[in-house]
Protein backbone atom coordinates (compact mmCIF):
# COMPACT_ATOMS: atom_id res chain seq x y z
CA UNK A 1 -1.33 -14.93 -6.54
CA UNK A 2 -0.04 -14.50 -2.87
CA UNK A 3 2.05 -17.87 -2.22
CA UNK A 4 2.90 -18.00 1.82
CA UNK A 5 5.73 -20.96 1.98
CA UNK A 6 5.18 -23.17 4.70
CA UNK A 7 8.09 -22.02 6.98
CA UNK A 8 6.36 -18.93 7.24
CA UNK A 9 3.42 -20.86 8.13
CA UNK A 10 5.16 -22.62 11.31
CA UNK A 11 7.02 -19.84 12.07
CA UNK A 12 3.60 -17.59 12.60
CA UNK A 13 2.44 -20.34 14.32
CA UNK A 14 5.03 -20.38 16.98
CA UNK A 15 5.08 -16.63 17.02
CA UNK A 16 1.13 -16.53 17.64
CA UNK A 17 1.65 -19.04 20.50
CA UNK A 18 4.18 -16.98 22.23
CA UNK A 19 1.72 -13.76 21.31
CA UNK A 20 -1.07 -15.59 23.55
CA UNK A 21 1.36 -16.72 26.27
CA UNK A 22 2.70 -13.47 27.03
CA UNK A 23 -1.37 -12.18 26.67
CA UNK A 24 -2.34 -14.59 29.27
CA UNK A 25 0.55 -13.79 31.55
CA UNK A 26 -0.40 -10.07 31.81
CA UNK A 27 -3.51 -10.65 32.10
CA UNK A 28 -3.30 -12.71 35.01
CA UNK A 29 -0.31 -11.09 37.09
CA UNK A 30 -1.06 -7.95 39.41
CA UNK A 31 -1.82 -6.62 42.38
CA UNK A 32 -4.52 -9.47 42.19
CA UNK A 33 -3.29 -12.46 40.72
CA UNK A 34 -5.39 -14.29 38.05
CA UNK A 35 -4.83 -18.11 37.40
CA UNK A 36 -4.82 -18.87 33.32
CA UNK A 37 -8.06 -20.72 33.87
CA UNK A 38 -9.63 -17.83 35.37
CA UNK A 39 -8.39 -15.44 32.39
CA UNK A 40 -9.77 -17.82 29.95
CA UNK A 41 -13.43 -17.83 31.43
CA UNK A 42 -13.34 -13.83 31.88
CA UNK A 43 -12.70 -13.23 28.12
CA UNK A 44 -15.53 -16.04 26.91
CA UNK A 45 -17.45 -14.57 29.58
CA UNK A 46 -18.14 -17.24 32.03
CA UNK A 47 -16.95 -15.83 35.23
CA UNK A 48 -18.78 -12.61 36.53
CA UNK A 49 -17.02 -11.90 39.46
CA UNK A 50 -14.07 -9.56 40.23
CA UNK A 51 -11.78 -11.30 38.15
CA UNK A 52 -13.49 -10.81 35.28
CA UNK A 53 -14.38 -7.22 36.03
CA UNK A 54 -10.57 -7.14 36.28
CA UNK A 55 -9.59 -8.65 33.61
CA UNK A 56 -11.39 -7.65 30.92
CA UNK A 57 -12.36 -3.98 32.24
CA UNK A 58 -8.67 -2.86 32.76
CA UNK A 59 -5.78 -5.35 31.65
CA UNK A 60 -7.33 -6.38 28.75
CA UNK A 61 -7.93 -2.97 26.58
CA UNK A 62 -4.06 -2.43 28.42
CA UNK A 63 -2.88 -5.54 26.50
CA UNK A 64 -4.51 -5.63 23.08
CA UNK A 65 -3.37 -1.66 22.55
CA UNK A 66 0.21 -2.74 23.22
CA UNK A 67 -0.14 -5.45 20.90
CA UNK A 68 -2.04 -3.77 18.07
CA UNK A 69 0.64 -0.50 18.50
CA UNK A 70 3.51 -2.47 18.12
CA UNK A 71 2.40 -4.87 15.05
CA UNK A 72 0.93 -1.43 13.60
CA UNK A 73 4.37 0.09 13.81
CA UNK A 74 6.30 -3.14 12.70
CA UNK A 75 3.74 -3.00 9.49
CA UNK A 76 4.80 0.78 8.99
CA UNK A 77 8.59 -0.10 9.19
CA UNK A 78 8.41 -3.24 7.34
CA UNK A 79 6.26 -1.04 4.19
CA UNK A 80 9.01 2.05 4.66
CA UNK A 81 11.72 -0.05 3.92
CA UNK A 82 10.50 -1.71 1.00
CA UNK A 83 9.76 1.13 -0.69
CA UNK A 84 12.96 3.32 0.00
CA UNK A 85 15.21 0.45 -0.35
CA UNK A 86 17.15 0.81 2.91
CA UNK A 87 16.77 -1.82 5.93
CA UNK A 88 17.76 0.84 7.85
CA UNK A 89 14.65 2.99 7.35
CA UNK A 90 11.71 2.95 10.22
CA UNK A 91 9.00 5.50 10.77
CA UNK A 92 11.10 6.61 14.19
CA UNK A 93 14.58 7.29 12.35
CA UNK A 94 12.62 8.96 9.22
CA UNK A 95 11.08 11.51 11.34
CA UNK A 96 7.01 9.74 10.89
CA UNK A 97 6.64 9.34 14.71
CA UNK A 98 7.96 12.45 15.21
CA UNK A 99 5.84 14.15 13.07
CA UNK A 100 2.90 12.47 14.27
CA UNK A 101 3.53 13.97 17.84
CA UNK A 102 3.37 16.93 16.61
CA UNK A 103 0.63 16.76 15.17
CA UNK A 104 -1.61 15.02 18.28
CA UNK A 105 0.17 17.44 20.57
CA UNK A 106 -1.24 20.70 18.58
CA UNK A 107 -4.48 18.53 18.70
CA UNK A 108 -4.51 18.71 22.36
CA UNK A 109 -3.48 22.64 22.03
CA UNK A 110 -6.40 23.07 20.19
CA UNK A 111 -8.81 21.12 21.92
CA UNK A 112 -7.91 20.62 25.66
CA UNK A 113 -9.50 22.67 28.36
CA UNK A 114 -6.94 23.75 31.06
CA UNK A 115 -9.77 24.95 33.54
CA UNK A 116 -10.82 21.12 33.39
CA UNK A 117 -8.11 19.00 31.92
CA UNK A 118 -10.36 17.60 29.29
CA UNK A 119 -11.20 17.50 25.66
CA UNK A 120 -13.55 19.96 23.88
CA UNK A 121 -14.31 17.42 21.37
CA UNK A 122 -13.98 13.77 20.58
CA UNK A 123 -10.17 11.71 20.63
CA UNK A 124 -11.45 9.88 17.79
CA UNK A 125 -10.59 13.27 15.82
CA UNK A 126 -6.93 12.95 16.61
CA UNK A 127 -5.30 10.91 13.77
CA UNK A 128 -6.15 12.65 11.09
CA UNK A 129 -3.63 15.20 13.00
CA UNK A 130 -1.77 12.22 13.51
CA UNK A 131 -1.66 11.38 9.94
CA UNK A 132 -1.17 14.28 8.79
CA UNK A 133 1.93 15.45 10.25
CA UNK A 134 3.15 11.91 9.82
CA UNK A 135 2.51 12.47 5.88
CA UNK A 136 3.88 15.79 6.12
CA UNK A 137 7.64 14.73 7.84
CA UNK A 138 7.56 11.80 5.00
CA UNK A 139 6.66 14.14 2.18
CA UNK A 140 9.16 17.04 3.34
CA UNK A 141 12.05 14.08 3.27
CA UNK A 142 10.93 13.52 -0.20
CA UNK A 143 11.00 16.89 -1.31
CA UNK A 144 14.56 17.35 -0.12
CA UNK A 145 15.90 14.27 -0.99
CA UNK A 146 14.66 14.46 -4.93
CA UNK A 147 16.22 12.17 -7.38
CA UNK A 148 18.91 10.76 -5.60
CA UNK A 149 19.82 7.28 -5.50
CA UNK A 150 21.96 7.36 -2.10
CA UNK A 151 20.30 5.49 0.40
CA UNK A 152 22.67 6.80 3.05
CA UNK A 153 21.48 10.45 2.24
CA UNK A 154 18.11 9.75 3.04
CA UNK A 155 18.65 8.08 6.18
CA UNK A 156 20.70 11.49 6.76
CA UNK A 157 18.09 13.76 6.09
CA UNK A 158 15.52 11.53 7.57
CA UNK A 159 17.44 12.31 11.12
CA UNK A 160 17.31 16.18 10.38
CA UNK A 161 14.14 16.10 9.71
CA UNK A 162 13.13 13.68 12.92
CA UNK A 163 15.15 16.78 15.20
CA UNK A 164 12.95 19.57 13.55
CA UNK A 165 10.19 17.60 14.88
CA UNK A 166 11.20 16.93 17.82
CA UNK A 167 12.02 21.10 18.52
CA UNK A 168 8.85 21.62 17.07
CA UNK A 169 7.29 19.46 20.10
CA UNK A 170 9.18 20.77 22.78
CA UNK A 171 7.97 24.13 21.76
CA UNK A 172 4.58 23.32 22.21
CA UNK A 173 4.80 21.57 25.37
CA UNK A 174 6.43 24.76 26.75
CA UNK A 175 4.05 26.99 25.24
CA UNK A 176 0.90 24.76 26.03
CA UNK A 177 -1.33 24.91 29.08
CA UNK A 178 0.92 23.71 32.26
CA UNK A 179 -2.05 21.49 33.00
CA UNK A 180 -0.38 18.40 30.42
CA UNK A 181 2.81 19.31 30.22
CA UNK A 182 3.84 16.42 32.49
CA UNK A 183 1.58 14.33 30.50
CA UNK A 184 2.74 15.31 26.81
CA UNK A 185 6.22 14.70 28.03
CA UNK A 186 4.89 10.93 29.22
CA UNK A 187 3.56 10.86 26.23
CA UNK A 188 6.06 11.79 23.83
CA UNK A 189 7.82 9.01 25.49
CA UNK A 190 5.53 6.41 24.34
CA UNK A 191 3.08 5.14 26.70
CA UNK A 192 -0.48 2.95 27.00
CA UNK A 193 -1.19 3.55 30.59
CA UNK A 194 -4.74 4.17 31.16
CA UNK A 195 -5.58 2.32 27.83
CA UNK A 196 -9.48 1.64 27.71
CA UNK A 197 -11.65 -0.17 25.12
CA UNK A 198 -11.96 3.20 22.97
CA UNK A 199 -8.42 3.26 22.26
CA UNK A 200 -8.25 -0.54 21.71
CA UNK A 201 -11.11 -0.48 19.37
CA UNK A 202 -9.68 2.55 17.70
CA UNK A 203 -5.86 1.21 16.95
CA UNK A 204 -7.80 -2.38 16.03
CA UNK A 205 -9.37 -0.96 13.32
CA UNK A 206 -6.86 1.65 12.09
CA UNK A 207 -4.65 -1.71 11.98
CA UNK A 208 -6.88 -3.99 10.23
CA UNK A 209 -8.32 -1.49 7.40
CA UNK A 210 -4.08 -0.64 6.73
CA UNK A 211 -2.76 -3.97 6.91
CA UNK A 212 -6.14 -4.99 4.41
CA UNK A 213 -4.72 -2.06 2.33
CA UNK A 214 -1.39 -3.11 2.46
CA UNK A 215 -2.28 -6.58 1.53
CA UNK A 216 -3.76 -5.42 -1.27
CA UNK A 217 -0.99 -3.98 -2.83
CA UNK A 218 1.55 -6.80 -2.29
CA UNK A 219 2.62 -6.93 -5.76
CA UNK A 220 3.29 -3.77 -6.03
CA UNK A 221 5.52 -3.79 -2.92
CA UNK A 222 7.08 -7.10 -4.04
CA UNK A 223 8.03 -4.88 -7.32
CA UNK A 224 9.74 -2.06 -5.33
CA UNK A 225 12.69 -4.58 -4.49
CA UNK A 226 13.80 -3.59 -7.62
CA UNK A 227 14.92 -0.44 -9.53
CA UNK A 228 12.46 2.22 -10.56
CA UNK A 229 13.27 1.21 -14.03
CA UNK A 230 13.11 -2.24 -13.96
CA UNK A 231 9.72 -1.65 -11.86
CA UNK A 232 8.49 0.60 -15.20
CA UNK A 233 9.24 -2.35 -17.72
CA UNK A 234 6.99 -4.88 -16.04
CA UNK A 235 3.83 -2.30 -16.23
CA UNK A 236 3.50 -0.59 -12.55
CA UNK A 237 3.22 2.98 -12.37
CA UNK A 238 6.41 3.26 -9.65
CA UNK A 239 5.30 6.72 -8.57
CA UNK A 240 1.83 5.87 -7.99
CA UNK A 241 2.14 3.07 -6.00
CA UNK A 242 5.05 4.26 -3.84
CA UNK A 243 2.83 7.45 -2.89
CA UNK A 244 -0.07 4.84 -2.23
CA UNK A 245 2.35 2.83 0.06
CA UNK A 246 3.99 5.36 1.77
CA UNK A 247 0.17 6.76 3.02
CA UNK A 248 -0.48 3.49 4.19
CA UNK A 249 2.35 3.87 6.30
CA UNK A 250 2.36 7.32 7.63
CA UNK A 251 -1.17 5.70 8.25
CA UNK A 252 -0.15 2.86 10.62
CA UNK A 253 2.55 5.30 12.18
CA UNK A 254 -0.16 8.22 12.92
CA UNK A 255 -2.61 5.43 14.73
CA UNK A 256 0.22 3.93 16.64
CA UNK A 257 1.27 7.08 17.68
CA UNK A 258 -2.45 8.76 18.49
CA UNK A 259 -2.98 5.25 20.87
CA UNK A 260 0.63 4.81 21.92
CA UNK A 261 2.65 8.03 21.79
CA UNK A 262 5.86 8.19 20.64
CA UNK A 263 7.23 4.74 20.95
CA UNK A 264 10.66 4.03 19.04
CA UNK A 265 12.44 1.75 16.87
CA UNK A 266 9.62 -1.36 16.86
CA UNK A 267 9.43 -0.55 13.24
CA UNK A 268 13.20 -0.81 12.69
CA UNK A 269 13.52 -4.33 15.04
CA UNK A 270 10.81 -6.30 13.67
CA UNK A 271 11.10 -6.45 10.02
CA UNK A 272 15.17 -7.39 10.30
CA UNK A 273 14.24 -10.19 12.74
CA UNK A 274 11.25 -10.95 10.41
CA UNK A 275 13.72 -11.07 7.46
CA UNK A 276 16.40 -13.30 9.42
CA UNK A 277 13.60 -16.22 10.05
CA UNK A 278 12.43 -16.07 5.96
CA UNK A 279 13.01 -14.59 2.66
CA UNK A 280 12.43 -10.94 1.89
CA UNK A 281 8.84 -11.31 -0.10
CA UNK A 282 6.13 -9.64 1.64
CA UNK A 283 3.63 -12.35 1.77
CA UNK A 284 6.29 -14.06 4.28
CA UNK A 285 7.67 -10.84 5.59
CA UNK A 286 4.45 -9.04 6.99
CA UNK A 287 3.12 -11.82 9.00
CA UNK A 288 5.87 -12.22 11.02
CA UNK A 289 6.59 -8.66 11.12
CA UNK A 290 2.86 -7.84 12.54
CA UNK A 291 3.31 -10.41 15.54
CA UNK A 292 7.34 -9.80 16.49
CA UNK A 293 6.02 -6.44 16.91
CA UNK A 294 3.15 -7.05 18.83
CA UNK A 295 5.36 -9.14 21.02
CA UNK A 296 7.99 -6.47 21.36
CA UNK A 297 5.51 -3.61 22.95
CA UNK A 298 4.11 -6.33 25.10
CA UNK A 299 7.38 -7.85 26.95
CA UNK A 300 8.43 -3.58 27.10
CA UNK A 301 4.35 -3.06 28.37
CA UNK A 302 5.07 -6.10 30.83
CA UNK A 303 8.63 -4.71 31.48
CA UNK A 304 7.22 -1.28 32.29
CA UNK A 305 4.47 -2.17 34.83
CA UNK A 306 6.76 -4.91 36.69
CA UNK A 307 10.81 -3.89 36.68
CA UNK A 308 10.09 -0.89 38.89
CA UNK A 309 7.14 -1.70 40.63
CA UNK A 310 4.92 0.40 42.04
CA UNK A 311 6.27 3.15 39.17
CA UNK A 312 4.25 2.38 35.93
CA UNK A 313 7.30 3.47 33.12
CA UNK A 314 6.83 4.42 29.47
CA UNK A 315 7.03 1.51 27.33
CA UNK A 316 9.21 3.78 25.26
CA UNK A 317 12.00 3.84 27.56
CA UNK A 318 12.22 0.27 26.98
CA UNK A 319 11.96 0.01 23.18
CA UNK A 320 14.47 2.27 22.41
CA UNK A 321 17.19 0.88 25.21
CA UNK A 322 16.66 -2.19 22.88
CA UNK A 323 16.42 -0.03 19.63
CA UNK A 324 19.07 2.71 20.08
CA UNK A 325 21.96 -0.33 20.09
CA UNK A 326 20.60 -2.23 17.87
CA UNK A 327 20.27 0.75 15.42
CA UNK A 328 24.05 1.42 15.90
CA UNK A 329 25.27 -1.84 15.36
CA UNK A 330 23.53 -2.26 11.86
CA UNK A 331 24.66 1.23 11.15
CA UNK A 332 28.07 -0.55 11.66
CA UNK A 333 27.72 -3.73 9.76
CA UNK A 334 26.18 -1.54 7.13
CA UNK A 335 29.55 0.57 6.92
CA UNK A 336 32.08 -2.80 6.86
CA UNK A 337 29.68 -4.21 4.37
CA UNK A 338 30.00 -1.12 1.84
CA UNK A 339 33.92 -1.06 2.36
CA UNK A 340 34.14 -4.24 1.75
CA UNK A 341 31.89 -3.99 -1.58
């Protein structure tokens, strides 16, 4: 049985309060300015007019993708870590994100038209690319990194495999039709300008049907805190369920990434904040994971559309001026903390 304790309780609480503010607060600022009042009648669907049109037509679908991408990719990092052992591990650094570009960008190699910039078939076919590139960077690390028990070597091979990626999608932006290079590039970066409903609706349900998943096999990720041996005593198949978990999260990763592009280091961020407000069992740890990063894509969304106004920047660019430091500095503390062991 799944026991939440009650800090975690408050603590979502708070964090789901400061989730809507922020909501409310992009909603309503713009070119046009929308009081809270306002915002709150378009979305229950009282007022017709042009705010509504405005609100819910165009900042809305803009605001529940950022949300959805970043708690999808918190989820992702959150899982990852559990399962490999290492805090340090996130669907960005382990080459997941990376992978998934490359496998949406020879998606749009396949299926763009350069004579009209447009798809030759639907967007909705896009994550199983997604996926399973995603699956295929976590499954190479794998291969390489065997039996080992050194955390540190993963996280080492993780990074190789991230740059193979990452030359793999350089090489087909240059090779692909001029017509979205500039875009892939935009892209790549991680961005959710332009977001409509069909990507909202999309990334809502590739979250929900994950994090259901994922729910679902909270034991089994409670049981991965320990050693593969100890794990094998108390009855779980360790292989099984770590292959189960890790799909779940190349999962998350390929619809963030599909929606989102390739925004970095949310799924490092959230789950260490998550773990510094409660205790490492996932029945605490996910909730708060899911909605510090949701709010983390939507302060770099807000960020992105205000800080250089009338340029519209990648949300990436913000996420990983955060993430890249922060990344260092536990790379850091992880070092003096081993030395002094």
């Amino acid at each position: 049985m799944v026991n939440i304790s009650k800090r975690t309780i408050k603590i979502s609480g708070i964090l789901l309060i400061i989730t809507l503010l922020i909501m409310t607060l992009s909603l309503g600022i713009g070119e046009v300015m929308v009081t809270p009042l306002d915002v709150f009648k378009s979305i229950i669907g009282i007022d017709t007019g042009f705010s509504s049109i405005l609100v819910m037509n165009i900042r809305l679908p803009r605001v529940l993708v950022a949300f959805f991408v970043g708690a999808s990719l918190a989820l992702s990092g959150a899982i990852l870590q559990g399962v490999v052992k290492n805090n340090l591990a996130s669907p960005n650094i382990l080459g997941i994100v990376d992978g998934g570009a490359v496998g949406a960008l020879v998606f749009l190699t396949i299926f763009i038209d350069p004579k009209n910039n447009s798809l030759t078939t639907s967007i909705l076919y896009m994550p199983l690319f997604t996926f399973a590139f995603s699956f295929l960077a976590l499954m190479f690390i794998f291969f390489i990194y065997g039996k080992s028990a050194s955390t540190n070597k993963l996280i080492i091979i993780g990074i190789g495999v991230s740059a193979i990626f990452k030359a793999l999608t350089n090489i087909l932006i240059i090779n692909g039709p001029v017509i979205f290079i500039k875009e892939a590039t935009t892209w790549i970066t991680g961005t959710i300008y332009g977001a409509n409903w069909t990507h909202a609706m999309l990334i809502a349900v590739i979250f929900f049907v994950f994090t259901i998943m994922a729910l679902i096999f909270i034991k089994e990720l409670n049981l991965h805190q320990l050693e593969d041996e100890v794990v094998t005593v108390l009855g779980s198949n360790v292989h099984k369920s770590r292959f189960i978990l890790l799909c779940i999260s190349a999962a998350l990763t390929a619809g963030a990434v599909t929606i989102g592009g390739g925004i970095s280091f949310v799924g490092l961020i959230a789950p260490h904040i998550a773990r510094k407000l409660v205790d490492s069992k996932f029945e605490n740890l996910i909730p708060l994971s899911i909605l510090i990063g949701g709010i983390i894509t939507l302060l770099a969304d807000f960020a992105s559309k205000w800080l250089f106004y009338p340029q519209d920047l990648p949300i990436g660019i913000f996420t990983a001026s955060i993430g890249a430091p922060y990344f260092i500095y536990l790379l850091i503390k992880n070092r003096k903390y081993s030395k002094g062991r």
